[in-house]
PDB file of N, CA and C in Angstrom:
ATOM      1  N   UNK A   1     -79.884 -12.549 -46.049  1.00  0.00           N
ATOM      2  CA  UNK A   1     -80.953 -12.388 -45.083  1.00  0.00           C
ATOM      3  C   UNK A   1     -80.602 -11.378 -44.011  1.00  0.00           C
ATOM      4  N   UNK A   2     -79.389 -10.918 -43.893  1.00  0.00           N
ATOM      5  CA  UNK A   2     -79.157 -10.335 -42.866  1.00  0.00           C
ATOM      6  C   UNK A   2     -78.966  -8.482 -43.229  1.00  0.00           C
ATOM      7  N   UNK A   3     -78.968  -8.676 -44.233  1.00  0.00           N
ATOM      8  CA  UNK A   3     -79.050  -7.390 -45.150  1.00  0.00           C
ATOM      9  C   UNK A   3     -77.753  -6.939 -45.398  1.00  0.00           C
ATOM     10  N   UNK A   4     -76.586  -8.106 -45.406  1.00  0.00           N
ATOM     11  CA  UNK A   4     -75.271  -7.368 -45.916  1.00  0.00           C
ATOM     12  C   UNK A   4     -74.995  -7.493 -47.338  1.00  0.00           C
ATOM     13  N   UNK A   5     -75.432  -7.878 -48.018  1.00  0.00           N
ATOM     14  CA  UNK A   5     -75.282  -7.514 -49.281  1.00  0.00           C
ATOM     15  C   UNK A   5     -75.027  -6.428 -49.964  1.00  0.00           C
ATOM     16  N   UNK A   6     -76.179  -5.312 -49.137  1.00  0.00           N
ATOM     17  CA  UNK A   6     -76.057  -3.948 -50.068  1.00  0.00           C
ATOM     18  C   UNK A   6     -74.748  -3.639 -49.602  1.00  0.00           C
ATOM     19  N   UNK A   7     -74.459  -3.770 -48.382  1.00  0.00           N
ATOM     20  CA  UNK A   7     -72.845  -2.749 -48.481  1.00  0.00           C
ATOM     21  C   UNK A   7     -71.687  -3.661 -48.295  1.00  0.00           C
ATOM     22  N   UNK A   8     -72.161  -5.027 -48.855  1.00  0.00           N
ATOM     23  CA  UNK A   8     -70.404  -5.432 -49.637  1.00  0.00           C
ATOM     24  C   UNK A   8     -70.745  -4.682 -51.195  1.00  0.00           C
ATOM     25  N   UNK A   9     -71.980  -4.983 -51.882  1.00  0.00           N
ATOM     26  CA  UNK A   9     -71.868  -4.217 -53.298  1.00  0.00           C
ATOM     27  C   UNK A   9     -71.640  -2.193 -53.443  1.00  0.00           C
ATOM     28  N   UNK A  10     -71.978  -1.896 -52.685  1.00  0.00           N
ATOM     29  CA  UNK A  10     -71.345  -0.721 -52.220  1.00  0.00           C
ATOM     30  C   UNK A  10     -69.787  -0.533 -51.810  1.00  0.00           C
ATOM     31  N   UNK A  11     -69.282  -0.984 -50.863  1.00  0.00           N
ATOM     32  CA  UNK A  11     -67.929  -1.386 -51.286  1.00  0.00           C
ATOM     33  C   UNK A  11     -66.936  -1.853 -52.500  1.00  0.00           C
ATOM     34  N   UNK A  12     -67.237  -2.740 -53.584  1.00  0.00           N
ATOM     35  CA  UNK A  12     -67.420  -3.417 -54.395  1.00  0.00           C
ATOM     36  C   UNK A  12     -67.481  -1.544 -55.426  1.00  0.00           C
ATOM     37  N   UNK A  13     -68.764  -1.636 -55.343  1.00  0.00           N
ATOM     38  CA  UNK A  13     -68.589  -0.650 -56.395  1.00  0.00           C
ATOM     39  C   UNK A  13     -67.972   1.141 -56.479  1.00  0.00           C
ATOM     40  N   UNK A  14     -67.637   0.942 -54.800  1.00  0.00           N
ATOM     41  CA  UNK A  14     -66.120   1.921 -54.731  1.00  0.00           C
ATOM     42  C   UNK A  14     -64.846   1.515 -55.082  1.00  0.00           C
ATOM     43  N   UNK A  15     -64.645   0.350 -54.794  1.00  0.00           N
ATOM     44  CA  UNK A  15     -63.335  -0.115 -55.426  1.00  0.00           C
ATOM     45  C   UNK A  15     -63.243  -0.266 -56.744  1.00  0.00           C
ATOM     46  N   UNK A  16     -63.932  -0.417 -57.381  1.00  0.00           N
ATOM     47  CA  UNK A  16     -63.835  -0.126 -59.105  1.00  0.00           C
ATOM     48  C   UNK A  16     -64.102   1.227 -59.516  1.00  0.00           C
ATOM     49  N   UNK A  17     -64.768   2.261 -58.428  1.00  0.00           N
ATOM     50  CA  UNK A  17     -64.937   3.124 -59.511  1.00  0.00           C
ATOM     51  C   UNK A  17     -63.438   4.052 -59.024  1.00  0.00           C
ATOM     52  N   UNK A  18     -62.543   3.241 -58.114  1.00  0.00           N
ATOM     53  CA  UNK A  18     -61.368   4.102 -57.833  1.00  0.00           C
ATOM     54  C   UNK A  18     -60.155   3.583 -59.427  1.00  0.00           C
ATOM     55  N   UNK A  19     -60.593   2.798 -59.619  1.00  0.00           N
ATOM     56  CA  UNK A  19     -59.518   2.025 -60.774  1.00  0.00           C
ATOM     57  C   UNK A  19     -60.275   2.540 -62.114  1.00  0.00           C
ATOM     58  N   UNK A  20     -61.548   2.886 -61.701  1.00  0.00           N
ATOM     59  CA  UNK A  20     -61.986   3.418 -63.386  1.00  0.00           C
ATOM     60  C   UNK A  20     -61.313   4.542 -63.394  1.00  0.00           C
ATOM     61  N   UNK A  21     -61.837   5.088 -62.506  1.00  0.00           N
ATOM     62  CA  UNK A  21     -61.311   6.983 -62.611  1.00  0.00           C
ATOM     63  C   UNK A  21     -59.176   6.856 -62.681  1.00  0.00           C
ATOM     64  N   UNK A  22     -58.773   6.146 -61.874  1.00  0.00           N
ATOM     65  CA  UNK A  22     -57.598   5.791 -62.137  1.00  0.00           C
ATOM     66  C   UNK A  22     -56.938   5.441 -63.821  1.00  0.00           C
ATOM     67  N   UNK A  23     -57.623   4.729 -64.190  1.00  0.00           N
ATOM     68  CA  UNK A  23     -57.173   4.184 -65.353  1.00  0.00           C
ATOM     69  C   UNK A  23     -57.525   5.335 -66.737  1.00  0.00           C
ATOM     70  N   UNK A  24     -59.177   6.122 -66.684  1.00  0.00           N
ATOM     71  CA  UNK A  24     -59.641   6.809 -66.928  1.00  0.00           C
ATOM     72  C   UNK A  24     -58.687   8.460 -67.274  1.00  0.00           C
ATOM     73  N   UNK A  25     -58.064   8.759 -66.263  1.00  0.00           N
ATOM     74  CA  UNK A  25     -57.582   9.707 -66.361  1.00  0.00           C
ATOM     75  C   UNK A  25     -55.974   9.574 -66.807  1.00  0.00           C
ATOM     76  N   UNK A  26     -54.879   8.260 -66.391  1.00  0.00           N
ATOM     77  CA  UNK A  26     -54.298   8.096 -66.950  1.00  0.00           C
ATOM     78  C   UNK A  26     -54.258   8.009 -68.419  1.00  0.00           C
ATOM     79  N   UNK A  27     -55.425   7.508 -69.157  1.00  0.00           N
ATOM     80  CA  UNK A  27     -55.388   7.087 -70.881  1.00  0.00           C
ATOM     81  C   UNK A  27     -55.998   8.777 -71.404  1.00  0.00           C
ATOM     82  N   UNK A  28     -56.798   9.285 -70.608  1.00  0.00           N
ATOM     83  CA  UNK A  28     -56.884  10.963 -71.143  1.00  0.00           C
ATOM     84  C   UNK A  28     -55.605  11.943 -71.077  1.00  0.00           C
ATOM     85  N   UNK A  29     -54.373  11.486 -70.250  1.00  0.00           N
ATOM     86  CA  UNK A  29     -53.583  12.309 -70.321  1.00  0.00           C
ATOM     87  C   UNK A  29     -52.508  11.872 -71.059  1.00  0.00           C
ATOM     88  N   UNK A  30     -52.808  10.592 -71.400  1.00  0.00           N
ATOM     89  CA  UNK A  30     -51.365   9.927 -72.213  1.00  0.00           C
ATOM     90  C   UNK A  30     -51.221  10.935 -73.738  1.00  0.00           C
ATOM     91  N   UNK A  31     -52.185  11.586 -74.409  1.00  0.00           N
ATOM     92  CA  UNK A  31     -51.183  11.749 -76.012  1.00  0.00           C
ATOM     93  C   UNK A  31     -51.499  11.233 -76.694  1.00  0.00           C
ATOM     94  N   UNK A  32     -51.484   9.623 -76.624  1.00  0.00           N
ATOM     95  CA  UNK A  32     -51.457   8.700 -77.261  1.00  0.00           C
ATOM     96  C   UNK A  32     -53.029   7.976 -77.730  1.00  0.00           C
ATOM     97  N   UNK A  33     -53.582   8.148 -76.448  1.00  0.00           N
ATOM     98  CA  UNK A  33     -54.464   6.838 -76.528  1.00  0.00           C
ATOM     99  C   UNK A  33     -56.090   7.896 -76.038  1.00  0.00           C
ATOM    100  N   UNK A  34     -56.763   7.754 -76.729  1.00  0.00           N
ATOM    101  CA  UNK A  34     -58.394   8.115 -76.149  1.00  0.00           C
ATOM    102  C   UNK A  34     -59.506   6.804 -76.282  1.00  0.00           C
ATOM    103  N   UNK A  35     -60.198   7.355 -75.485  1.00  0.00           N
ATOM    104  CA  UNK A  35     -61.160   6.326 -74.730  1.00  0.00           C
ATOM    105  C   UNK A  35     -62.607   7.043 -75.646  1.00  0.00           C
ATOM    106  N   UNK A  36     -62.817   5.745 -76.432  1.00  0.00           N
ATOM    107  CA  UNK A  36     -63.456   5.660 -77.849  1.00  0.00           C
ATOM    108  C   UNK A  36     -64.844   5.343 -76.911  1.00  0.00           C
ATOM    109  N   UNK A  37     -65.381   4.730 -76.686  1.00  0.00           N
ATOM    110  CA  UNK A  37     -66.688   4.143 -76.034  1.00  0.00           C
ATOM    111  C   UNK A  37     -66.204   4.223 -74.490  1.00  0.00           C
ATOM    112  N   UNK A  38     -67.724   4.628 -74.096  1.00  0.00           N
ATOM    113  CA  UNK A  38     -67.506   4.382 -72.363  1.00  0.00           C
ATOM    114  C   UNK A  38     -69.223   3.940 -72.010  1.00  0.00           C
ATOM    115  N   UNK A  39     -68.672   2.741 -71.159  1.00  0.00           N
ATOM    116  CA  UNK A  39     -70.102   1.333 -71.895  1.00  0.00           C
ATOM    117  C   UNK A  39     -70.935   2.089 -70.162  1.00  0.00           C
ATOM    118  N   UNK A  40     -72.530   1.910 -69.817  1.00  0.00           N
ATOM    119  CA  UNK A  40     -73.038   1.984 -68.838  1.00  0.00           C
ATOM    120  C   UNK A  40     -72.502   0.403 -68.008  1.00  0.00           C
ATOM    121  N   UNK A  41     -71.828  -0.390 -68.511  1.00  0.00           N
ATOM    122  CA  UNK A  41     -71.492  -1.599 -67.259  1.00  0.00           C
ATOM    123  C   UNK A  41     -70.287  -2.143 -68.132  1.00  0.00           C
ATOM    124  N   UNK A  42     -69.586  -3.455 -67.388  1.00  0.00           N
ATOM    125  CA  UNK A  42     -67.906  -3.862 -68.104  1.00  0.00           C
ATOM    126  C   UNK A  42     -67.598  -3.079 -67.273  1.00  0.00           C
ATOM    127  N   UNK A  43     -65.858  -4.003 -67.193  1.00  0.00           N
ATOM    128  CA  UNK A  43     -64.939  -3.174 -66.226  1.00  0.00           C
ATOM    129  C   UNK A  43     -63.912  -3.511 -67.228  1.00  0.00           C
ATOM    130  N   UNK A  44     -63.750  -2.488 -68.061  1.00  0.00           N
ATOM    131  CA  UNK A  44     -62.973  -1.947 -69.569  1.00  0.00           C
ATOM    132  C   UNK A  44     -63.098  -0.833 -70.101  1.00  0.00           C
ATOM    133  N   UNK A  45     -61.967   0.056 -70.857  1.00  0.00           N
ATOM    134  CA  UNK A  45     -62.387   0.619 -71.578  1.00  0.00           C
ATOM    135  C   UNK A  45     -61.972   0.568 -73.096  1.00  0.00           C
ATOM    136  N   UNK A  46     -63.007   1.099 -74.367  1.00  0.00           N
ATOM    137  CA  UNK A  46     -62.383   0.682 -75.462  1.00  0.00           C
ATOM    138  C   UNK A  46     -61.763   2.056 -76.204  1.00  0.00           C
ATOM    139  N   UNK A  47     -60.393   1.447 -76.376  1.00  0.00           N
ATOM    140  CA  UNK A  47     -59.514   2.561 -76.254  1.00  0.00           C
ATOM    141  C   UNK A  47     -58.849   2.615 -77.907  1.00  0.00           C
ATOM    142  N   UNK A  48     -59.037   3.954 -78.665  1.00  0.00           N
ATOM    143  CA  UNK A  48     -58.578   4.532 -79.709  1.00  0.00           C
ATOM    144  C   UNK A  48     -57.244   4.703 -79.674  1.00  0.00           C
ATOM    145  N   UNK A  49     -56.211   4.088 -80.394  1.00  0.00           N
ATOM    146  CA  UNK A  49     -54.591   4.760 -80.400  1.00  0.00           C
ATOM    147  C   UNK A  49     -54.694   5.715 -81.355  1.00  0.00           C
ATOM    148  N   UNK A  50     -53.938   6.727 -80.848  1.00  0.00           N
ATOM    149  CA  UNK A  50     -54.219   8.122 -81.677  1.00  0.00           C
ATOM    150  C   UNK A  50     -52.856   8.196 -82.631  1.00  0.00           C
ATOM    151  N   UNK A  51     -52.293   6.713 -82.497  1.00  0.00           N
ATOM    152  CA  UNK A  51     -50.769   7.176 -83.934  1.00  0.00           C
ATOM    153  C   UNK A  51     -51.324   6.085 -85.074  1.00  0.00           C
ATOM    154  N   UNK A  52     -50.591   6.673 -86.124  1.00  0.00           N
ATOM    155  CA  UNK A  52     -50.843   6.177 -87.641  1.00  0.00           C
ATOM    156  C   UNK A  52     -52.037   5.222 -87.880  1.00  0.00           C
ATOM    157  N   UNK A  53     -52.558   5.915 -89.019  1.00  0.00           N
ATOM    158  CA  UNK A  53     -53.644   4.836 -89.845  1.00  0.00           C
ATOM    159  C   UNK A  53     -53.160   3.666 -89.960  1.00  0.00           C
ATOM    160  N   UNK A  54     -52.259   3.104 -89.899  1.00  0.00           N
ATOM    161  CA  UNK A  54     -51.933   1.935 -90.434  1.00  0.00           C
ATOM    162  C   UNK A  54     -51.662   1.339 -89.189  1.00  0.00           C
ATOM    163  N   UNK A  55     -51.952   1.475 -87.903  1.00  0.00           N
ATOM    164  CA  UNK A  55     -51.920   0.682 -86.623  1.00  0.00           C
ATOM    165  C   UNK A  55     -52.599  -0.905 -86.716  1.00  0.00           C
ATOM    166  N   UNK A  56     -51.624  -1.582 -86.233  1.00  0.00           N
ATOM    167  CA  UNK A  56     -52.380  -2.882 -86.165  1.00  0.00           C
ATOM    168  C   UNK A  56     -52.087  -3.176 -84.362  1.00  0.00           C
ATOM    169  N   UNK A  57     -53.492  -3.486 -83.965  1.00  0.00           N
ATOM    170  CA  UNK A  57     -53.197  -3.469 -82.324  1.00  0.00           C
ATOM    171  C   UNK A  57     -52.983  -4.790 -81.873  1.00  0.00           C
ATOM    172  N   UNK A  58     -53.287  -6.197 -83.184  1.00  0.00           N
ATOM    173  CA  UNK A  58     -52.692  -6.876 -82.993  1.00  0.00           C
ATOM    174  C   UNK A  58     -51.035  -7.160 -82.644  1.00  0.00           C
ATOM    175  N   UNK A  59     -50.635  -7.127 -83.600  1.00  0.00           N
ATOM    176  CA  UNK A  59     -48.988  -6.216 -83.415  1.00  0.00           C
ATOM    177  C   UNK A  59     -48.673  -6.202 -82.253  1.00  0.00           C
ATOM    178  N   UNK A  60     -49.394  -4.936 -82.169  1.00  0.00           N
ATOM    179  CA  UNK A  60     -48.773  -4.026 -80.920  1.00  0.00           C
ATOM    180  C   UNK A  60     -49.111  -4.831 -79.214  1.00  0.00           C
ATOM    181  N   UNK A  61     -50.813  -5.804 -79.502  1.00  0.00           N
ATOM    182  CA  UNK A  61     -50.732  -6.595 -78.604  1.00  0.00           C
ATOM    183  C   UNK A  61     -49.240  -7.852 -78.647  1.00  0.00           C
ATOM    184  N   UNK A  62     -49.108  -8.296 -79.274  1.00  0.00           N
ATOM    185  CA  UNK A  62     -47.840  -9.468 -79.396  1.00  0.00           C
ATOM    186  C   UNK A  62     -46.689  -9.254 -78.897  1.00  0.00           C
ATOM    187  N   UNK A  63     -46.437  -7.452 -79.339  1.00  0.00           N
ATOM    188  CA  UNK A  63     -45.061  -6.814 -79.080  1.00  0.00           C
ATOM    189  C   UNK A  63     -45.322  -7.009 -77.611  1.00  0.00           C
ATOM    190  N   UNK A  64     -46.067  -6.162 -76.766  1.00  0.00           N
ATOM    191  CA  UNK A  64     -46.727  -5.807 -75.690  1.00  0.00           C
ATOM    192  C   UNK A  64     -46.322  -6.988 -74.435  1.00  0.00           C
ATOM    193  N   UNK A  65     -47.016  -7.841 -75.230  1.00  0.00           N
ATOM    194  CA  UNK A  65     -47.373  -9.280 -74.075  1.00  0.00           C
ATOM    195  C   UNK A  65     -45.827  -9.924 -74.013  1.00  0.00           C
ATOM    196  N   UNK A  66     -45.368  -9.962 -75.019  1.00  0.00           N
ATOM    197  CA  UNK A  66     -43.446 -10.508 -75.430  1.00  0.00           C
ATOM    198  C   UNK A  66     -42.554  -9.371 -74.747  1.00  0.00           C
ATOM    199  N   UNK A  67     -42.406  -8.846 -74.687  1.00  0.00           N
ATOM    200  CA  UNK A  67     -41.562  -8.016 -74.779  1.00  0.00           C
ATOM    201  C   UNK A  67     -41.783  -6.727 -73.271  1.00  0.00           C
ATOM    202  N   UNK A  68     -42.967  -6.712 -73.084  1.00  0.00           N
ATOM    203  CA  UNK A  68     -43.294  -5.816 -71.894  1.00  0.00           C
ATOM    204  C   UNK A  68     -43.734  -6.508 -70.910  1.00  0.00           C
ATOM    205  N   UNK A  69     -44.632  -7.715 -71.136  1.00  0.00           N
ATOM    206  CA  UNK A  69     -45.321  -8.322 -69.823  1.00  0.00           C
ATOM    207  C   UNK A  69     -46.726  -7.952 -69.807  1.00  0.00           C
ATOM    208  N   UNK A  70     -47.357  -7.027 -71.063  1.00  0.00           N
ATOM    209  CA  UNK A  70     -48.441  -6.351 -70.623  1.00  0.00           C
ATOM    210  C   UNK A  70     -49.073  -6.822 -71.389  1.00  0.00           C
ATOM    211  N   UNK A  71     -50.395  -7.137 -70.621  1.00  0.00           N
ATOM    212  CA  UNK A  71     -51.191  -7.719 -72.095  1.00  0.00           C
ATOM    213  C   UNK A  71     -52.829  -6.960 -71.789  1.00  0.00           C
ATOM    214  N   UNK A  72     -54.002  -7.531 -73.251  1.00  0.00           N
ATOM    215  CA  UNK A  72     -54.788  -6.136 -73.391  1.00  0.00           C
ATOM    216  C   UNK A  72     -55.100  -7.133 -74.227  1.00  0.00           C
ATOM    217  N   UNK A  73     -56.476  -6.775 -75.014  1.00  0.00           N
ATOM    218  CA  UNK A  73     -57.114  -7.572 -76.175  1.00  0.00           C
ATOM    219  C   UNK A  73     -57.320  -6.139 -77.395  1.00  0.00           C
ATOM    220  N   UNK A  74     -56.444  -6.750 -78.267  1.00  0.00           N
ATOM    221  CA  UNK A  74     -56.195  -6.391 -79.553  1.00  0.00           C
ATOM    222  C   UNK A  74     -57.376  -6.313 -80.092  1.00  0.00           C
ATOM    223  N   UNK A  75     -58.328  -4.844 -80.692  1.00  0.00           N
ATOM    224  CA  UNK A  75     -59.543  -4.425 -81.286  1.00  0.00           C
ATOM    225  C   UNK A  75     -59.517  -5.469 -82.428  1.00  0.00           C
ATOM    226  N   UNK A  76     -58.506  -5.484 -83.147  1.00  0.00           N
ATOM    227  CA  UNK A  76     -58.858  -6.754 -84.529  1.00  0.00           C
ATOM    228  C   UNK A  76     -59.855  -7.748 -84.029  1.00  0.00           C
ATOM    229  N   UNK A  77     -59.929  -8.196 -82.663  1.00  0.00           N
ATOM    230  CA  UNK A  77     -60.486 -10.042 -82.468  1.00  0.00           C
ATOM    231  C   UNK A  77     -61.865  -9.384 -82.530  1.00  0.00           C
ATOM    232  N   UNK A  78     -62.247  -7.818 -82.267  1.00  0.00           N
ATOM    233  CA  UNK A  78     -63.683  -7.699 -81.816  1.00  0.00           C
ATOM    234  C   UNK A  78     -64.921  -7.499 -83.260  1.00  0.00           C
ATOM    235  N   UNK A  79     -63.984  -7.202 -84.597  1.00  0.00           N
ATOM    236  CA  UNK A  79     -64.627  -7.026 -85.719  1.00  0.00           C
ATOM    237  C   UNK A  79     -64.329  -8.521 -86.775  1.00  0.00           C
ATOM    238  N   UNK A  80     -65.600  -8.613 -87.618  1.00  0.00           N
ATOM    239  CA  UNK A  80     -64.794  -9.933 -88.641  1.00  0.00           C
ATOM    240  C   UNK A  80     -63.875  -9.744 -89.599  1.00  0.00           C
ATOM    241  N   UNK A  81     -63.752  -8.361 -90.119  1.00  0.00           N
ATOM    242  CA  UNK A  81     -62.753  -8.581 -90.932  1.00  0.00           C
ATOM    243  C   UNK A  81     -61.812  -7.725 -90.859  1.00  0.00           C
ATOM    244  N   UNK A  82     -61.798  -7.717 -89.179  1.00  0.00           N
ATOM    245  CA  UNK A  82     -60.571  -6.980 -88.546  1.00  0.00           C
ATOM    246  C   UNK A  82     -60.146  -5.797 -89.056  1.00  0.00           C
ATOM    247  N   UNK A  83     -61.116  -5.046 -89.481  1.00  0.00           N
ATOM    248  CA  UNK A  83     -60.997  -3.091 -89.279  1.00  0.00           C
ATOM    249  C   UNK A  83     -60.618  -2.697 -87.871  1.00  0.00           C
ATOM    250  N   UNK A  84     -60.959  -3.420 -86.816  1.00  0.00           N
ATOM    251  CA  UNK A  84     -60.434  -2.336 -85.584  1.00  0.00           C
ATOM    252  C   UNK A  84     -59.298  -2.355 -84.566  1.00  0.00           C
ATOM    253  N   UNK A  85     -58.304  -2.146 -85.581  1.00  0.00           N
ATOM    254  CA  UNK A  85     -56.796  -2.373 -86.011  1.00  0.00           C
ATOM    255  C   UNK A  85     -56.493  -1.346 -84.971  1.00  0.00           C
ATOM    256  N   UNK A  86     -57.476  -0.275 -84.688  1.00  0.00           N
ATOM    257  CA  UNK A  86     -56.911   0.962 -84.149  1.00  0.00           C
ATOM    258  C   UNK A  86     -57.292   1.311 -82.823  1.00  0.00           C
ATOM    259  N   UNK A  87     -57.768   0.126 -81.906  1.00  0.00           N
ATOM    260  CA  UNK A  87     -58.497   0.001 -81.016  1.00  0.00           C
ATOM    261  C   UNK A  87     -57.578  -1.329 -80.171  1.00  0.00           C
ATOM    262  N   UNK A  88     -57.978  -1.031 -78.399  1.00  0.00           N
ATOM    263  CA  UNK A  88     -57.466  -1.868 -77.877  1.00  0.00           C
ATOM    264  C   UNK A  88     -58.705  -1.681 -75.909  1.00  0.00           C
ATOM    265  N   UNK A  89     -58.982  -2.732 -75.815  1.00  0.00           N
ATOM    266  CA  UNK A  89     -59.785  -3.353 -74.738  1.00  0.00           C
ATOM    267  C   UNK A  89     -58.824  -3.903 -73.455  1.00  0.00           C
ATOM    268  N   UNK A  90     -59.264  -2.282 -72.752  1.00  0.00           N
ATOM    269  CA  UNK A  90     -58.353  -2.155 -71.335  1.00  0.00           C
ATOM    270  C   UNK A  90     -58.640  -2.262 -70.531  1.00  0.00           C
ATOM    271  N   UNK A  91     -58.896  -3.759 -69.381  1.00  0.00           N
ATOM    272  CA  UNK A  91     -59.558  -4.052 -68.550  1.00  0.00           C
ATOM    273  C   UNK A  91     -59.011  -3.603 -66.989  1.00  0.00           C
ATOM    274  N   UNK A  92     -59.773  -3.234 -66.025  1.00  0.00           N
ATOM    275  CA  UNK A  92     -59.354  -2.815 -65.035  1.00  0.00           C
ATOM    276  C   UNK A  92     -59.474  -3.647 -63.692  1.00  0.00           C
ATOM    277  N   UNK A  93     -60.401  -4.590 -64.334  1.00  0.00           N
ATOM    278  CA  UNK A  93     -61.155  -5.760 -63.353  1.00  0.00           C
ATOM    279  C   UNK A  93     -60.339  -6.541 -62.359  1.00  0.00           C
ATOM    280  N   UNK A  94     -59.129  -7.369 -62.800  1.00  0.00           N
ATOM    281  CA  UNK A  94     -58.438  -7.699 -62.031  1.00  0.00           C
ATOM    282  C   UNK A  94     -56.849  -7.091 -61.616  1.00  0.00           C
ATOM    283  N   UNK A  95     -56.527  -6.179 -62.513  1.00  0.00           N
ATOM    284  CA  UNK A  95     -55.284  -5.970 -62.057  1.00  0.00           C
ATOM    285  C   UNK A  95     -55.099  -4.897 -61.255  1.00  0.00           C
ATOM    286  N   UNK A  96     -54.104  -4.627 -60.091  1.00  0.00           N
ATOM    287  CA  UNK A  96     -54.211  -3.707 -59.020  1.00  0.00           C
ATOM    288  C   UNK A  96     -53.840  -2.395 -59.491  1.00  0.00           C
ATOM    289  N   UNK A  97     -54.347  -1.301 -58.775  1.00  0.00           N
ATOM    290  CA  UNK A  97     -54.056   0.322 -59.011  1.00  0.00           C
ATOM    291  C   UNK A  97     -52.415   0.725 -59.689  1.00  0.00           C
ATOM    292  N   UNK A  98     -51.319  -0.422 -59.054  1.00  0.00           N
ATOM    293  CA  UNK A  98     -50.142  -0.508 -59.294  1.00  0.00           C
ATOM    294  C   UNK A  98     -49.732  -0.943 -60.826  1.00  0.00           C
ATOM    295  N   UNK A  99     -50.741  -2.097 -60.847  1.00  0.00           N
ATOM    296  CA  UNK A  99     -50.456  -2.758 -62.205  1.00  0.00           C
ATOM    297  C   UNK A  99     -51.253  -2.407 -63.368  1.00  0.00           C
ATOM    298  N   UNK A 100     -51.984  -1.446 -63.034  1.00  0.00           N
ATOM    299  CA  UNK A 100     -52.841  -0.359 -64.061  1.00  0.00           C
ATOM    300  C   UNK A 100     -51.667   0.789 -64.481  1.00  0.00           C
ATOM    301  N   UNK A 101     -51.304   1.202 -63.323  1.00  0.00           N
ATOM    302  CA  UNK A 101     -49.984   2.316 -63.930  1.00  0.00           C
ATOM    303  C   UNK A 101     -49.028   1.846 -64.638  1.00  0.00           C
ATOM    304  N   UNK A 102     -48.346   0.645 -63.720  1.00  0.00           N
ATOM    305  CA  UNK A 102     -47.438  -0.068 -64.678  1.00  0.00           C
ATOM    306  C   UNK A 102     -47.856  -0.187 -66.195  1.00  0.00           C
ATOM    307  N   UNK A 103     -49.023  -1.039 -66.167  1.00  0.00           N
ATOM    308  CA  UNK A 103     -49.029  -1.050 -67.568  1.00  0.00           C
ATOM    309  C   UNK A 103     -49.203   0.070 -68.814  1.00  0.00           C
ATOM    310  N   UNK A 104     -50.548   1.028 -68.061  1.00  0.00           N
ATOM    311  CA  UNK A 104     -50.664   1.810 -69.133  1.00  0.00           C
ATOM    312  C   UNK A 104     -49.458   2.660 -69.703  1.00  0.00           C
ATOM    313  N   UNK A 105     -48.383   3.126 -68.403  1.00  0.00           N
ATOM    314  CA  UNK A 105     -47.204   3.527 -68.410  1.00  0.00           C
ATOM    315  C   UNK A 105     -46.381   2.582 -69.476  1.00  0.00           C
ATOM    316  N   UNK A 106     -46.499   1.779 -69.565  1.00  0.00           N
ATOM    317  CA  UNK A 106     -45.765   1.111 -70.754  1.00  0.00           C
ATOM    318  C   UNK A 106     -46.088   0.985 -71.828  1.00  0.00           C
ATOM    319  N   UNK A 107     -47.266   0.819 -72.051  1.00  0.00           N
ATOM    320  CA  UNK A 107     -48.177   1.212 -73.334  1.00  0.00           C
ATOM    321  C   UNK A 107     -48.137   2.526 -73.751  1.00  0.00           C
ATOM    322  N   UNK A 108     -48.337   3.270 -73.429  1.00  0.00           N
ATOM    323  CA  UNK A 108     -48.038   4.750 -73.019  1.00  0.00           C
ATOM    324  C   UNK A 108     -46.531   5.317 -73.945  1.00  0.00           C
ATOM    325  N   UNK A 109     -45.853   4.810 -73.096  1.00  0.00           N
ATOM    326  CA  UNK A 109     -44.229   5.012 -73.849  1.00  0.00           C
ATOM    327  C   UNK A 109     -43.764   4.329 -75.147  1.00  0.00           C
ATOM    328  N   UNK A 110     -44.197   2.974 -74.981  1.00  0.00           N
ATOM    329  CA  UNK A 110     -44.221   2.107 -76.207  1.00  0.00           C
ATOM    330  C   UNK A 110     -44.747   2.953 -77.876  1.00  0.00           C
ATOM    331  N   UNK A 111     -45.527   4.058 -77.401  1.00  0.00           N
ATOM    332  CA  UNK A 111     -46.394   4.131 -78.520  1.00  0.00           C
ATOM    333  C   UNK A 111     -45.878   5.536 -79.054  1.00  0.00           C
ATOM    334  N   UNK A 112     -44.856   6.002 -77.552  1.00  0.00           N
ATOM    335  CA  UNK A 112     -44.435   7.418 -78.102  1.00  0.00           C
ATOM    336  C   UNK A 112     -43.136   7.078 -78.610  1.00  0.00           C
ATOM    337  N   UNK A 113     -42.496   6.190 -78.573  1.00  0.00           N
ATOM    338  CA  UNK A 113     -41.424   5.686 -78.527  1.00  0.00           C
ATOM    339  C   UNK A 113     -41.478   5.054 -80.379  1.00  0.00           C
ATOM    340  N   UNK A 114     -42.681   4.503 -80.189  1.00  0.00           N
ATOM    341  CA  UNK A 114     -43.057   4.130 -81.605  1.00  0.00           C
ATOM    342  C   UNK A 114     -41.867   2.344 -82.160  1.00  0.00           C
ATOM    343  N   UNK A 115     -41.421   1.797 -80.896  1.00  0.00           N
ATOM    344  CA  UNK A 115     -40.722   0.913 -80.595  1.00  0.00           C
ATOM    345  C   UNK A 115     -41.017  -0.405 -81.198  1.00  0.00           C
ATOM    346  N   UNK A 116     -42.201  -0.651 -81.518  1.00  0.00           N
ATOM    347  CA  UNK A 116     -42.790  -2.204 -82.050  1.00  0.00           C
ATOM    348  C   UNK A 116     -43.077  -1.764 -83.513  1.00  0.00           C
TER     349      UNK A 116
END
């Protein structure tokens, strides 16, 4: 009633679009990884690994979450008979500007590294 709404959602939707463009430009410069779909709403992106046909992002989620701390939803859960082996769902929603670098930075290396 008082009319603050519009500019907490204005606020609100500067602070995400600093972690999109953040996260955004990190996964365009990695090498590794391109950004397959980019949705008009979601605070994700669905992200193409650009090494071997035979990628399973399950895998690479398990290795990831064990072994790095980083976790991400593995493209397999999003198809039924799990073709999208080569895909991984990178949310930006809750984790901080810090823990966006951290991670993609580890994902990132993991994949040049070719480690899992």
């Amino acid at each position: 009633r008082k009319g603050k709404m519009s500019v907490y959602l204005e606020k609100l939707r500067a602070h995400f679009r600093k972690k999109y463009d953040l996260m955004k430009n990190l996964i365009e410069k990695s090498g590794v990884l391109r950004v397959r779909y980019v949705s008009d709403g979601g605070l994700f992106f669905w992200v193409e690994l650009q090494s071997g046909d035979s990628m399973d992002s399950y895998n690479f989620y398990k290795y990831m979450k064990e072994k790095e701390r980083v976790w991400f939803l593995p493209g397999n859960l999003f198809s039924q008979d799990g073709t999208h082996g080569r895909f991984l769902r990178l949310s930006y929603a809750t984790p901080t500007n810090e823990q966006i670098r951290t991670g993609l930075h580890k994902i990132i290396d993991t994949l040049k590294q070719q480690e899992f």
